[in-house]
Protein backbone atom coordinates (compact mmCIF):
# COMPACT_ATOMS: atom_id res chain seq x y z
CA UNK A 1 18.66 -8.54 14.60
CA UNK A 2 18.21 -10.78 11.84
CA UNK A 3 19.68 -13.68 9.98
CA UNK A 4 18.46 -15.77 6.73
CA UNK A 5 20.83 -19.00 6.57
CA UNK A 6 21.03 -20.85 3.49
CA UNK A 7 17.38 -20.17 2.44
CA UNK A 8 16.49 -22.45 -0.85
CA UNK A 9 13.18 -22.08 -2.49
CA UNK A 10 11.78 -23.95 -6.04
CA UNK A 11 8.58 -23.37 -7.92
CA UNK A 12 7.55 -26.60 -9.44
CA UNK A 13 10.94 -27.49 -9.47
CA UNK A 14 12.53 -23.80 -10.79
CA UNK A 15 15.00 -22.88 -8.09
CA UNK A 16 13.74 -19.16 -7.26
CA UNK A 17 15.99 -19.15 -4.41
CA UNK A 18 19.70 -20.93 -3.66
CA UNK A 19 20.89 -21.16 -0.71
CA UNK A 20 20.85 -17.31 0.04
CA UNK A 21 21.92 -15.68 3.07
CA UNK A 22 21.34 -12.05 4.57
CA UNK A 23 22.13 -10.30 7.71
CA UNK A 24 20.68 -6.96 9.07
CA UNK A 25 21.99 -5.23 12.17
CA UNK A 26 19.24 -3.55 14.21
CA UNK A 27 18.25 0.13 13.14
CA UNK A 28 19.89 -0.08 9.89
CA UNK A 29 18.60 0.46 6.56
CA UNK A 30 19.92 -2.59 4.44
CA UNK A 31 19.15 -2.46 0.36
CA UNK A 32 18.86 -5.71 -1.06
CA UNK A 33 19.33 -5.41 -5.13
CA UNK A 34 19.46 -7.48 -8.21
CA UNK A 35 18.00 -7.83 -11.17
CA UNK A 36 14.17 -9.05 -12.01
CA UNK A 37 14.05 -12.73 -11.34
CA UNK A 38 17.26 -12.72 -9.00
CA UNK A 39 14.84 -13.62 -6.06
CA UNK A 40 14.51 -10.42 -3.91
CA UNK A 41 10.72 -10.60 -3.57
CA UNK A 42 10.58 -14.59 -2.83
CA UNK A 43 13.25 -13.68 -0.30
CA UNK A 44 11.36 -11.11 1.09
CA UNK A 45 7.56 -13.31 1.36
CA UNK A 46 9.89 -16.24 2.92
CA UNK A 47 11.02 -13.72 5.77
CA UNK A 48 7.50 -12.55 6.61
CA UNK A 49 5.47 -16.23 6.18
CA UNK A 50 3.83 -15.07 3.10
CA UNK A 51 5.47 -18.60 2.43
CA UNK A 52 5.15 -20.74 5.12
CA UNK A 53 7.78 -22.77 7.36
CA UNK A 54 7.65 -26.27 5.90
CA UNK A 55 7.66 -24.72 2.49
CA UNK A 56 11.59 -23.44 1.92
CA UNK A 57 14.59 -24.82 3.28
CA UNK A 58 17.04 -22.69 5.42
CA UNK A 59 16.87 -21.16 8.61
CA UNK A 60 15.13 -17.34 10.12
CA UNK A 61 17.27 -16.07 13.02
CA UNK A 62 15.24 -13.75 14.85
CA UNK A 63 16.87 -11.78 18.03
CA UNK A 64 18.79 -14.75 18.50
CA UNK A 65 16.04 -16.93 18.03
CA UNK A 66 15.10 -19.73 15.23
CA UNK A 67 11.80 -18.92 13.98
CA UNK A 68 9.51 -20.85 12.15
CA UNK A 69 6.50 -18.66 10.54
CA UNK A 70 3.18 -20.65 9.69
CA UNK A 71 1.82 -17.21 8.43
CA UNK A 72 2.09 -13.46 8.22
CA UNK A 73 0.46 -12.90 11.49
CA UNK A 74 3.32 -14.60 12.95
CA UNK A 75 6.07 -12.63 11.75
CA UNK A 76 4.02 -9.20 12.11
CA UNK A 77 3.67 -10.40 15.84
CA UNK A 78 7.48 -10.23 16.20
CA UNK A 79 7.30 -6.83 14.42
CA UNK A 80 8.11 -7.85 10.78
CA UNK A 81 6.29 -5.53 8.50
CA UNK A 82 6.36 -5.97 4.95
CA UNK A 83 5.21 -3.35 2.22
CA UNK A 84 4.62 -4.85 -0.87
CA UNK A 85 4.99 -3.07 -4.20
CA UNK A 86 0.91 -3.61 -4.92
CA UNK A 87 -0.17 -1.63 -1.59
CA UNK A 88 -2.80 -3.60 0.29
CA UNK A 89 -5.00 -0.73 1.19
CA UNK A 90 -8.91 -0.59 0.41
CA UNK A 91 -9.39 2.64 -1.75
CA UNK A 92 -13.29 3.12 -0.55
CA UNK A 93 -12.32 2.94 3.62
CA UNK A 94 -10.80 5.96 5.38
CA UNK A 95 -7.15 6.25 6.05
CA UNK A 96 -8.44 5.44 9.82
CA UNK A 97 -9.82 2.26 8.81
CA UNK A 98 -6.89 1.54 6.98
CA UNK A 99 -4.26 1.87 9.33
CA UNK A 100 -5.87 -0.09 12.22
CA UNK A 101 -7.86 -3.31 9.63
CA UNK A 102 -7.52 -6.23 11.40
CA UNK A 103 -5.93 -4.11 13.98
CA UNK A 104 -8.61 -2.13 15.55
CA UNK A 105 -8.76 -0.41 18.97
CA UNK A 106 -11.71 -2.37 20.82
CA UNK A 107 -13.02 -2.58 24.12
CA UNK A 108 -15.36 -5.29 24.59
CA UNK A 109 -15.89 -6.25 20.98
CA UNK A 110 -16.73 -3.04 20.35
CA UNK A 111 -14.09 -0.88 18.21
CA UNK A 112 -13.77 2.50 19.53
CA UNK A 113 -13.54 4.87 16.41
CA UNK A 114 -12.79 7.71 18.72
CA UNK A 115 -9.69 5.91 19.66
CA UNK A 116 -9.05 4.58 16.00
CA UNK A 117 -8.68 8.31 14.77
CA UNK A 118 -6.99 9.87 18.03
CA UNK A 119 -4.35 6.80 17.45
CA UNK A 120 -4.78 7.42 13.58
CA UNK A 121 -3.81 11.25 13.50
CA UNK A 122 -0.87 10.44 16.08
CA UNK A 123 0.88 7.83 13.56
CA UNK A 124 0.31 10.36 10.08
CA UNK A 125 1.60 13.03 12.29
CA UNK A 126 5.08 10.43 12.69
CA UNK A 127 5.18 9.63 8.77
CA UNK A 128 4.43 13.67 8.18
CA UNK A 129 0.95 13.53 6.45
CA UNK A 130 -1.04 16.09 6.56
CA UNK A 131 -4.68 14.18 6.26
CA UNK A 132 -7.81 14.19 7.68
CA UNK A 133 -7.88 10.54 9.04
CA UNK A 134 -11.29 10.25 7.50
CA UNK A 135 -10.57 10.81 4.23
CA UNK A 136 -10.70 8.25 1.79
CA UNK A 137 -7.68 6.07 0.59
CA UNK A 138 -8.98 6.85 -3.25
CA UNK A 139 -9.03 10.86 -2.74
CA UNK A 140 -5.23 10.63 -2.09
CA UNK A 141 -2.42 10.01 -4.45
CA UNK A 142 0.03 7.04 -4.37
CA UNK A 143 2.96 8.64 -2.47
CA UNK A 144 0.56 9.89 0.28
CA UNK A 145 -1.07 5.85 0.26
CA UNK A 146 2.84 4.74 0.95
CA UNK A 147 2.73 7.17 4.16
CA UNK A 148 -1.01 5.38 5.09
CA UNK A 149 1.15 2.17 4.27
CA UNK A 150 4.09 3.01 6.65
CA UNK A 151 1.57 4.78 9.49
CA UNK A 152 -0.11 1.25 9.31
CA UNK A 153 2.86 -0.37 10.15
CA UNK A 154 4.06 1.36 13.00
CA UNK A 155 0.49 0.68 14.41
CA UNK A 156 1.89 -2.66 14.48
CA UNK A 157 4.75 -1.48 16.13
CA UNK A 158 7.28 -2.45 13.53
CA UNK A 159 11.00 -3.20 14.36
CA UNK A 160 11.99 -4.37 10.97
CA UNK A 161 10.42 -2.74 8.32
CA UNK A 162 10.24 -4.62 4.33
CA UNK A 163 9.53 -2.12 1.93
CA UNK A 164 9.58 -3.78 -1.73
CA UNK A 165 10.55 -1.26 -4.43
CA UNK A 166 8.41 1.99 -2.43
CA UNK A 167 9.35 4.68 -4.85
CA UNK A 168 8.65 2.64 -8.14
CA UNK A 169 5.12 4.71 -8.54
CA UNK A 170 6.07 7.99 -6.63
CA UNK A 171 7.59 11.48 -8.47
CA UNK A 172 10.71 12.57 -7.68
CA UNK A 173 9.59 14.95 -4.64
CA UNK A 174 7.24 11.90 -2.88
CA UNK A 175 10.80 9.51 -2.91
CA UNK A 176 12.38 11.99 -1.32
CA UNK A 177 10.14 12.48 1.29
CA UNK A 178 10.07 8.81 1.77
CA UNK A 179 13.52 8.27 1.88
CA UNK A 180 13.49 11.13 4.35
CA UNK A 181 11.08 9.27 6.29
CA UNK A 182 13.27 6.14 6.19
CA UNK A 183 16.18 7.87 7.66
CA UNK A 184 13.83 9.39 10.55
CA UNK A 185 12.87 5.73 11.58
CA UNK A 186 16.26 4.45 11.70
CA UNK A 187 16.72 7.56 14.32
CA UNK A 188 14.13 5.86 16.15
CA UNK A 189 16.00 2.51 16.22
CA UNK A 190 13.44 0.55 13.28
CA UNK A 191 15.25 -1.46 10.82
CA UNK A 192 14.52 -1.54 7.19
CA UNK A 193 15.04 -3.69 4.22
CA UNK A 194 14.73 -2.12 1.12
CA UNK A 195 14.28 -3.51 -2.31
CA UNK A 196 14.46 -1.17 -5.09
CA UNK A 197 15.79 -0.92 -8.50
CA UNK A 198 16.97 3.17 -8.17
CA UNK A 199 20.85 2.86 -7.09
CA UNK A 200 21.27 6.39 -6.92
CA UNK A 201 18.39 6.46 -4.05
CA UNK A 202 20.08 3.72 -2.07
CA UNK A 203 22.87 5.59 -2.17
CA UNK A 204 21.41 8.59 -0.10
CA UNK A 205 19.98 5.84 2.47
CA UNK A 206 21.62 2.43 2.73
CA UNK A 207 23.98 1.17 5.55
CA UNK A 208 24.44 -2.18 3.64
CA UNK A 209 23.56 -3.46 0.35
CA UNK A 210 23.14 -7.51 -0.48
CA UNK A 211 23.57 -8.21 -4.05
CA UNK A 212 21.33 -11.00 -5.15
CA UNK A 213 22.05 -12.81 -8.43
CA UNK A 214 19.93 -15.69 -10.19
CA UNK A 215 19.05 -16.77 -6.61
CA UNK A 216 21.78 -16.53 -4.77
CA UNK A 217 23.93 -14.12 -2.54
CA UNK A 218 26.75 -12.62 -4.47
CA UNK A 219 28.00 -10.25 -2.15
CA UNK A 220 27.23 -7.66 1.01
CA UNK A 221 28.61 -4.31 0.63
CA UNK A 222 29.26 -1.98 3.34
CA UNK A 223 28.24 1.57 2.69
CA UNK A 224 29.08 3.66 5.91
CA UNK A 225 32.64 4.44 5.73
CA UNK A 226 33.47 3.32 1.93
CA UNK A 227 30.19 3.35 -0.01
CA UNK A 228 30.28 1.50 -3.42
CA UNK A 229 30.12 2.81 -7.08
CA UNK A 230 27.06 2.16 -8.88
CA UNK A 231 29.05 0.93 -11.41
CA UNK A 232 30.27 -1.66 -8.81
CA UNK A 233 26.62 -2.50 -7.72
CA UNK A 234 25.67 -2.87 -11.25
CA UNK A 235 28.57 -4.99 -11.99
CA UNK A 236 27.46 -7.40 -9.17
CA UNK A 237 23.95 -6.92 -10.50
CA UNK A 238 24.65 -8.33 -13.58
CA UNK A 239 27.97 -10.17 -13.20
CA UNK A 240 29.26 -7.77 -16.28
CA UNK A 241 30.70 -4.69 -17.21
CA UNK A 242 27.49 -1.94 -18.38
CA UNK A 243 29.25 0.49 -19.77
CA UNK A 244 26.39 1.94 -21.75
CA UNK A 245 23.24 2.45 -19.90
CA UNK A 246 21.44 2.82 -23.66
CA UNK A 247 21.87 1.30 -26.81
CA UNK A 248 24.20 3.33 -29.45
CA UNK A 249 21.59 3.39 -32.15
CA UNK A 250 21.84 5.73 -36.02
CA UNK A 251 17.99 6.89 -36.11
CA UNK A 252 16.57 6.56 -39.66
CA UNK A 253 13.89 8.63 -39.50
CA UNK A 254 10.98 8.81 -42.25
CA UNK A 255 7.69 10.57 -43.03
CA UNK A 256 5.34 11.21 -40.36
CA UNK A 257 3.52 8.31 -38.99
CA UNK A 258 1.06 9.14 -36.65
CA UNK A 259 -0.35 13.12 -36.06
CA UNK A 260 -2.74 14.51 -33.42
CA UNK A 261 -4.42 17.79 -33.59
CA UNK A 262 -5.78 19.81 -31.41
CA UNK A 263 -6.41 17.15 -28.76
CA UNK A 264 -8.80 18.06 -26.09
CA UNK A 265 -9.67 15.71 -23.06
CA UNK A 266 -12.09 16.17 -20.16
CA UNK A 267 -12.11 14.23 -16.81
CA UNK A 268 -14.54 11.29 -16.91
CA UNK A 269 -16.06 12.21 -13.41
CA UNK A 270 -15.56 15.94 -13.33
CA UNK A 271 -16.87 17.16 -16.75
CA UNK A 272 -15.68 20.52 -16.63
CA UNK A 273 -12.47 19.80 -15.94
CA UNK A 274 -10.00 19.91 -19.44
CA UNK A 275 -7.05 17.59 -18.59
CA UNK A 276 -5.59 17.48 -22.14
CA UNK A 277 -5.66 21.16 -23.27
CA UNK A 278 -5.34 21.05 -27.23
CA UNK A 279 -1.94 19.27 -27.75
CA UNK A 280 -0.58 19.10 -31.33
CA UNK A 281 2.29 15.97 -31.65
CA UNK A 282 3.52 14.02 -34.27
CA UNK A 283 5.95 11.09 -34.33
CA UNK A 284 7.63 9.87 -37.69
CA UNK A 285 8.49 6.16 -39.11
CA UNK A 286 11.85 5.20 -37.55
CA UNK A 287 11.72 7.45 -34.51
CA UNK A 288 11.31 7.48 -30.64
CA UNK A 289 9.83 10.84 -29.57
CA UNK A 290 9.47 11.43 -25.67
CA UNK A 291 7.17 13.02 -23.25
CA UNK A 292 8.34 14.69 -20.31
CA UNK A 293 6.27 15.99 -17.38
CA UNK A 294 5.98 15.48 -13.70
CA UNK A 295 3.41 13.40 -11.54
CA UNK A 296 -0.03 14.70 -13.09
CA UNK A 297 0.77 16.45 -15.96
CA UNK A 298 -1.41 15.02 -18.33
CA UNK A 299 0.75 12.32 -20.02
CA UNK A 300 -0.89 8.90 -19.72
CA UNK A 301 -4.54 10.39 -20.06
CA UNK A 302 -3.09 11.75 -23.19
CA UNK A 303 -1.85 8.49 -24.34
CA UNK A 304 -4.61 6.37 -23.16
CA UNK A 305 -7.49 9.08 -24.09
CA UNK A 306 -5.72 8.27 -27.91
CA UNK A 307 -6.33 4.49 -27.20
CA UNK A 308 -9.96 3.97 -27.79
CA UNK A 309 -10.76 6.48 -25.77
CA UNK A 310 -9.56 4.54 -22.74
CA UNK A 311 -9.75 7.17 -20.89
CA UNK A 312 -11.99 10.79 -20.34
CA UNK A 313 -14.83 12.33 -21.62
CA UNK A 314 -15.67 14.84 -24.69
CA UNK A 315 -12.93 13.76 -26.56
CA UNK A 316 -12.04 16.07 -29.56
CA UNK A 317 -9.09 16.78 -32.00
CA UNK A 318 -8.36 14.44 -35.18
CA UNK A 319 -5.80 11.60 -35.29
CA UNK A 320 -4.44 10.91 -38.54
CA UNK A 321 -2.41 7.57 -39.29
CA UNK A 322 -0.09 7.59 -43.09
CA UNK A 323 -1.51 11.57 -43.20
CA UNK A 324 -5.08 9.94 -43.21
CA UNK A 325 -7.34 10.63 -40.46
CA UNK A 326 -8.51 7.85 -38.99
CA UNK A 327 -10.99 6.34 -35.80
CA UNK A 328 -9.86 5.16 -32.66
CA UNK A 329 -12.94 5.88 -30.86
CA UNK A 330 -12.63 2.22 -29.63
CA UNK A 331 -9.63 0.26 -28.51
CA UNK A 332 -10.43 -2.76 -31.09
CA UNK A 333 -10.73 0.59 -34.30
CA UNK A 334 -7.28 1.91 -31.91
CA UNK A 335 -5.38 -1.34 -33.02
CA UNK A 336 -6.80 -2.09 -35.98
CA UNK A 337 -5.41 1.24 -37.13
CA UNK A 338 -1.42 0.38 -35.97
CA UNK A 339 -2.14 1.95 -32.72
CA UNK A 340 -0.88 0.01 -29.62
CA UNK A 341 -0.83 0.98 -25.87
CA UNK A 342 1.78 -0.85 -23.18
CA UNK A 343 0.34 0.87 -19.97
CA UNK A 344 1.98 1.71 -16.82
CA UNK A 345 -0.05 -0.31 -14.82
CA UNK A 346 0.81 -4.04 -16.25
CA UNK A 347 -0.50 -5.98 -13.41
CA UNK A 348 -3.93 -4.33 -13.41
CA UNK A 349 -4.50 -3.34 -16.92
CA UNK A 350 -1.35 -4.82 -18.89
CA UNK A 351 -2.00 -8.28 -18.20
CA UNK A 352 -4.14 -11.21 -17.03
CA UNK A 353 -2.22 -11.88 -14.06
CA UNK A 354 -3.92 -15.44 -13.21
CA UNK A 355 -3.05 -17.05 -16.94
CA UNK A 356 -0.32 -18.12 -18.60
CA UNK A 357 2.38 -16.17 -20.99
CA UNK A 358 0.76 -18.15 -24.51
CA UNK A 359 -2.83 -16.75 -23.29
CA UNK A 360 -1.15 -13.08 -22.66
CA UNK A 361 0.92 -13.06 -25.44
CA UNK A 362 -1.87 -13.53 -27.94
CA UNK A 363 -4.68 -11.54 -26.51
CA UNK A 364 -4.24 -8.62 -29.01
CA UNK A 365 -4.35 -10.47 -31.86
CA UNK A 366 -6.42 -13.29 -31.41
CA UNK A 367 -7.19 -13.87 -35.37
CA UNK A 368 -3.24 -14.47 -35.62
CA UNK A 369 -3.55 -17.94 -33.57
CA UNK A 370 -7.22 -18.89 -34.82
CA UNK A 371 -8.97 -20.98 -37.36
CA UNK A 372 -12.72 -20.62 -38.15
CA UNK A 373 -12.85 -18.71 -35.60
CA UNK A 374 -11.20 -20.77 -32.56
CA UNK A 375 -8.23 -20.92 -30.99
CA UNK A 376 -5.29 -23.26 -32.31
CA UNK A 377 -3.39 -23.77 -29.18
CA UNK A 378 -0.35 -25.54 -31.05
CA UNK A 379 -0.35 -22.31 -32.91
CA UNK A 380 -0.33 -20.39 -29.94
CA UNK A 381 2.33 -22.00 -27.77
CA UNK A 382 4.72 -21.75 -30.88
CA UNK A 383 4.16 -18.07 -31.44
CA UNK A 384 3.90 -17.63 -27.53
CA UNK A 385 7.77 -19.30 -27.73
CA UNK A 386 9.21 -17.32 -30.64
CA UNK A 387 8.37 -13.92 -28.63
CA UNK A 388 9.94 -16.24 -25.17
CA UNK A 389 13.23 -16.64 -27.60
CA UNK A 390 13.07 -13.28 -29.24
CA UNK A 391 12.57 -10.70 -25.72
CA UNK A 392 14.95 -13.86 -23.95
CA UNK A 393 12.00 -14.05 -20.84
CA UNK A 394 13.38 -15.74 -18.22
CA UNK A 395 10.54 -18.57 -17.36
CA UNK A 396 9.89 -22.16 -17.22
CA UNK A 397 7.59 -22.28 -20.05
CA UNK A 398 5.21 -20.28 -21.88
CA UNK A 399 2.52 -22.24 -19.69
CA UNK A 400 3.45 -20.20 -16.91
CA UNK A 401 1.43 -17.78 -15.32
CA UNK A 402 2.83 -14.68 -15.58
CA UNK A 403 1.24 -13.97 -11.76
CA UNK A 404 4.88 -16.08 -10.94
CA UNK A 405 6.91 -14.04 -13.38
CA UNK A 406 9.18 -10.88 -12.02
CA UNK A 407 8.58 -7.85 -13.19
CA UNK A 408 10.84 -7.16 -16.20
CA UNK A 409 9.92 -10.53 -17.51
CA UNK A 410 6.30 -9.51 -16.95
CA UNK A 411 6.77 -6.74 -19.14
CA UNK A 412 8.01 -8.43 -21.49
CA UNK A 413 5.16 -10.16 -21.93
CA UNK A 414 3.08 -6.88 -22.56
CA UNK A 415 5.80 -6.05 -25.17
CA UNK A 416 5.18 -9.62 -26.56
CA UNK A 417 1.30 -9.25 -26.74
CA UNK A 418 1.46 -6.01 -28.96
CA UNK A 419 4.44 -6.81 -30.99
CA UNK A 420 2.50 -9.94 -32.05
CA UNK A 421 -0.23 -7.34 -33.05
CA UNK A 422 2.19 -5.69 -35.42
CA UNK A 423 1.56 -2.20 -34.29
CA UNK A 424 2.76 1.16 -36.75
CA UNK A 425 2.82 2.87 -33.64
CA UNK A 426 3.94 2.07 -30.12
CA UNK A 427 3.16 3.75 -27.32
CA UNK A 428 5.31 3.01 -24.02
CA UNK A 429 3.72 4.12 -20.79
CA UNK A 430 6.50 4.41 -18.20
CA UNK A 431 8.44 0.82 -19.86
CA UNK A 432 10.80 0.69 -17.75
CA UNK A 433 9.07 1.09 -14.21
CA UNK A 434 10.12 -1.40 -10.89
CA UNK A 435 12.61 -2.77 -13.80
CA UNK A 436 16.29 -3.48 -12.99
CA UNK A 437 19.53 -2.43 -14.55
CA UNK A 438 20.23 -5.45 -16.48
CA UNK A 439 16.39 -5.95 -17.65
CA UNK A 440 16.20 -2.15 -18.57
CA UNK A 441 19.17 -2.18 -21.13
CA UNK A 442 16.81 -5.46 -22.87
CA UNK A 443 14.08 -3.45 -22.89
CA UNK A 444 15.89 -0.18 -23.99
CA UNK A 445 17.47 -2.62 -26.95
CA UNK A 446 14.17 -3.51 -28.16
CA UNK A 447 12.70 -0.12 -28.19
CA UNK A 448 15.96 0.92 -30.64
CA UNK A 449 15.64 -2.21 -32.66
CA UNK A 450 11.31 -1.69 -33.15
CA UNK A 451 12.62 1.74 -34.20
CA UNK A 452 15.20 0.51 -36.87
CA UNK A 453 12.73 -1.27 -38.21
CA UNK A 454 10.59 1.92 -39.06
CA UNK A 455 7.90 1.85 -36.23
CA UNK A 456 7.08 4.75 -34.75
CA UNK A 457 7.44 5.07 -30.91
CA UNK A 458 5.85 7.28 -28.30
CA UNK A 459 7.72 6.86 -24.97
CA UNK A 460 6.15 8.46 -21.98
CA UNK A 461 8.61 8.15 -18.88
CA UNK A 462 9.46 10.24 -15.42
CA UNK A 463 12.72 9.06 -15.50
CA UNK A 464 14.62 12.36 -17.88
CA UNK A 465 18.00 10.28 -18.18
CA UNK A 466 15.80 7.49 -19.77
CA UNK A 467 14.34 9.80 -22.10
CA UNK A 468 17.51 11.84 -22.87
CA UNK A 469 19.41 8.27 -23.37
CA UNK A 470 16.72 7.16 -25.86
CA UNK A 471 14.64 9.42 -27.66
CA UNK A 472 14.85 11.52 -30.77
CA UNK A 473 13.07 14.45 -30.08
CA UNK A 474 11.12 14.85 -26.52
CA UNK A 475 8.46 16.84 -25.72
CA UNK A 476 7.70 18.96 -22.22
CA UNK A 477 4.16 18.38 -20.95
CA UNK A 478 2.76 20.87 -17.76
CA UNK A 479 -1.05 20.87 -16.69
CA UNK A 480 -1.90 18.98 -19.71
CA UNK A 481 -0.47 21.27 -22.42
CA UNK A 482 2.75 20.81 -24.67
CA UNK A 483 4.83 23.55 -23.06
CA UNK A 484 8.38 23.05 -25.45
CA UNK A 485 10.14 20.47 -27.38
CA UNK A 486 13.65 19.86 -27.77
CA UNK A 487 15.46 18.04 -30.41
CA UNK A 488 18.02 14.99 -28.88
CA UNK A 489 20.74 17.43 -29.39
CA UNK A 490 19.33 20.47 -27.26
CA UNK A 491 17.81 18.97 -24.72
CA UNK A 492 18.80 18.70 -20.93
CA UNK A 493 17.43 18.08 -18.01
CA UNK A 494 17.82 21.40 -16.55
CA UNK A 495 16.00 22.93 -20.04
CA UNK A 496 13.23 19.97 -19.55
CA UNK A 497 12.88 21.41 -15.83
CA UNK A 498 13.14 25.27 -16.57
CA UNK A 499 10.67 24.52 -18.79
CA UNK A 500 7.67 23.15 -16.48
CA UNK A 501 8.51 25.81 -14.08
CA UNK A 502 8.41 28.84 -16.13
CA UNK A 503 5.17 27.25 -17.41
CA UNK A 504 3.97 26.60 -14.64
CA UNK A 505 4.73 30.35 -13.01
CA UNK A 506 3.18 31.84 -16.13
CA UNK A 507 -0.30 29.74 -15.12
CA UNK A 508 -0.25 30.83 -11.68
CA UNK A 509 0.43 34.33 -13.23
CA UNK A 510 -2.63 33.85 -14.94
CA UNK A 511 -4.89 32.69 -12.58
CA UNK A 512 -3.64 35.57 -9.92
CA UNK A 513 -4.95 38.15 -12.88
């Protein structure tokens, strides 16, 4: 169906792309992998005109056909979807308006909404959603907006279908379903290209796999009658042997850092509603404590309700810092006190996406790279390079906007703006989302070496082997209460899980009485 010839692609003279080349047979499911910055994305925006003909060198094969794409309407005519990472939905407009923008059932200029939500409630039906088609795009969660995503598509009447890392945001039950979804489109004959970072689910769905590698092809594997190790992938990943997935690290662990008591949280719109139910944690100097919980439990309000109150209402409980109990009613008295926050979200609320890696890199701590009050932007770019050198981001300068950076070496960046700020305590929101292999272990390296240097960390992730590969002591969070905690040692995934669901039996226990 389709072929990518010797596709080459700069950015002001960085080669994103080298002469890279990838084939995918019709109704197939082909993962294409690599690590952040190997040019899977640019690949992907080349195929459906995001970048224009004219722009990249190399040649689209199309059923046979050279194409030359001017746009995105072009390829989407030819039935090239793509699904970007950021979904482009509008969270005020019904899923009905969603699925058919730009696309909309008319008859003489006039759309016909009856039509819209007949056609609407057909395609949700085909992805398996179970949504009134006038319900809004904000009332449902993020693995239900990939469904609106994929419905939209097949409005378009999609033959080859790009979804860029689709499960990076969605619990383990949601990726499922999706990948189950996948695998009922390729029944219907509808190819897909999928990027995505988790190995072990391209192993339940891929055909092919096309290894990318600092911008070029390294290999295509063939996954129907002999499918590869991950260990293989990996290796072609990251052109080495990983045979730790997590640093080997001696925890020296000191006094306790950072306490909260009694921590009580209330949604910010629905005022009787407690979300954070009276938690008691502590982390201590030297060590990386964990929070486990599945979609909704509780776990980033938690940590972002203890950021200057970043989030929710009638905030109570007392946070003490050193054994002293301190303020962090605001996010500037939050980091002041040692406190800092890298959020899950670093493209909306991590970073500012439209300026460059010295402006990011600084924003915390703006007194560090001022005198008299204004900025020294010699100062800046120098400390802007150290953190380049020290977290090894791959970029062409610290004048780059990090809107051009991939994602691991994005989130670097938000590692390099509060390390700059010289936090006591760390708190990691998901660190390692839409991250690759390679980039993780970097990360992962950095959390162990902040730790041996006696800060305190607070790693919230929905990934268990990440926390049971990393963390000291984890704790088990269900409808916004601690529920158990497990030292390293003891804990398991299957105690993690029996965990939530005996918890979560014993709640519906109590609501039944």
């Amino acid at each position: 169906m389709l072929e990518m010839r010797g596709i080459r692609k700069t950015f002001f003279g960085v080669v994103a792309l080298d002469h890279v080349n990838l084939s995918v047979r019709a109704g197939e499911i082909h993962a294409v992998v690599g690590e952040n910055g190997a040019g899977k994305s640019t690949l992907m925006k080349v195929l459906s005109g995001v970048y224009p003909h004219g722009s990249y060198e190399g040649d689209i094969v199309f059923d046979g056909e050279a194409r030359e794409f001017s746009g995105i309407a072009d390829s989407e005519r030819l039935g090239i979807i793509i699904i970007h990472q950021e979904l482009a939905l509008v969270p005020l407009l019904s899923i009905a308006e969603n699925i058919f923008l730009g696309n909309e059932p008319a008859r003489r200029g006039v759309i016909d909404w009856g039509l819209v939500h007949q056609k609407a409630r057909a395609l949700l039906t085909k992805v398996g959603l179970n949504e009134s088609t006038a319900t809004r795009v904000t009332d449902i969660g993020i693995g239900k907006q990939q469904l609106v995503e994929i419905a939209k598509a097949l409005a378009k009447e999609v033959r080859l279908l790009i979804l860029d890392e689709p499960t990076a945001s969605l619990n383990e039950t949601d990726s499922d379903a999706l990948l189950e979804l996948l695998l009922a489109l390729k029944a219907q004959g509808i190819a897909c290209i999928l990027i995505s970072h988790k190995l072990n689910e391209i192993a339940k769905v891929a055909d092919s796999i096309t290894v990318l590698r600092d911008g070029s092809t390294v290999s295509t594997l063939d996954c129907r009658d002999n499918p590869p190790s991950q260990d293989l992938v990996i290796r072609h990943m990251v052109g080495r042997e990983m045979a730790d997935r997590y640093p080997r690290r001696v925890p020296k662990i000191g006094n306790t850092v950072f306490e909260l008591r009694d921590w009580r949280v209330y949604h910010p719109q629905h005022s009787d509603r407690l979300v954070v139910k009276g938690v008691d944690l502590n982390v201590r100097r030297g060590e990386i404590v964990g929070i486990a919980g599945l979609m909704g439990a509780g776990r980033t309000e938690l940590a972002m309700s203890v950021f200057g109150r970043s989030w929710g209402r009638r905030i109570s409980g007392s946070v003490k810092m050193d054994g002293q109990e301190v303020d962090v009613s605001t996010v500037q008295k939050a980091v002041g006190h040692g406190i800092a926050y890298v959020t899950e979200d670093r493209k909306s609320l991590g970073l500012v996406m439209g300026d460059s890696i010295a402006r990011n890199t600084s924003l915390a701590n703006l007194p560090g790279v001022a005198k008299a009050g204004v900025i020294d932007e010699a100062k800046e770019f120098n400390v802007a390079s150290e953190y380049r050198r020290k977290l090894a981001t791959r970029c062409s300068g610290v004048q780059q906007q990090v809107l051009n950076l991939s994602g691991g070496n994005q989130q670097k960046v938000v590692l390099a703006k509060w390390l700059f700020a010289n936090p006591t305590l760390l708190i990691l929101d998901e660190p390692t989302r839409g991250i690759d292999v390679g980039a993780k272990f970097e990360i992962y390296s950095l959390i162990a070496q902040l730790a041996e240097e006696g800060r305190a960390i607070l790693m919230i992730s929905s990934e268990m082997p990440e926390l049971l590969g990393m963390c000291d002591r984890v704790y088990v969070m269900n409808e916004g209460e601690f529920v158990a905690e497990f030292p390293a040692a003891e804990a398991s995934q299957e105690k993690i899980m029996h965990a939530i669901v005996n918890a979560t039996r014993l709640e519906r226990h109590d609501c039944s009485v």
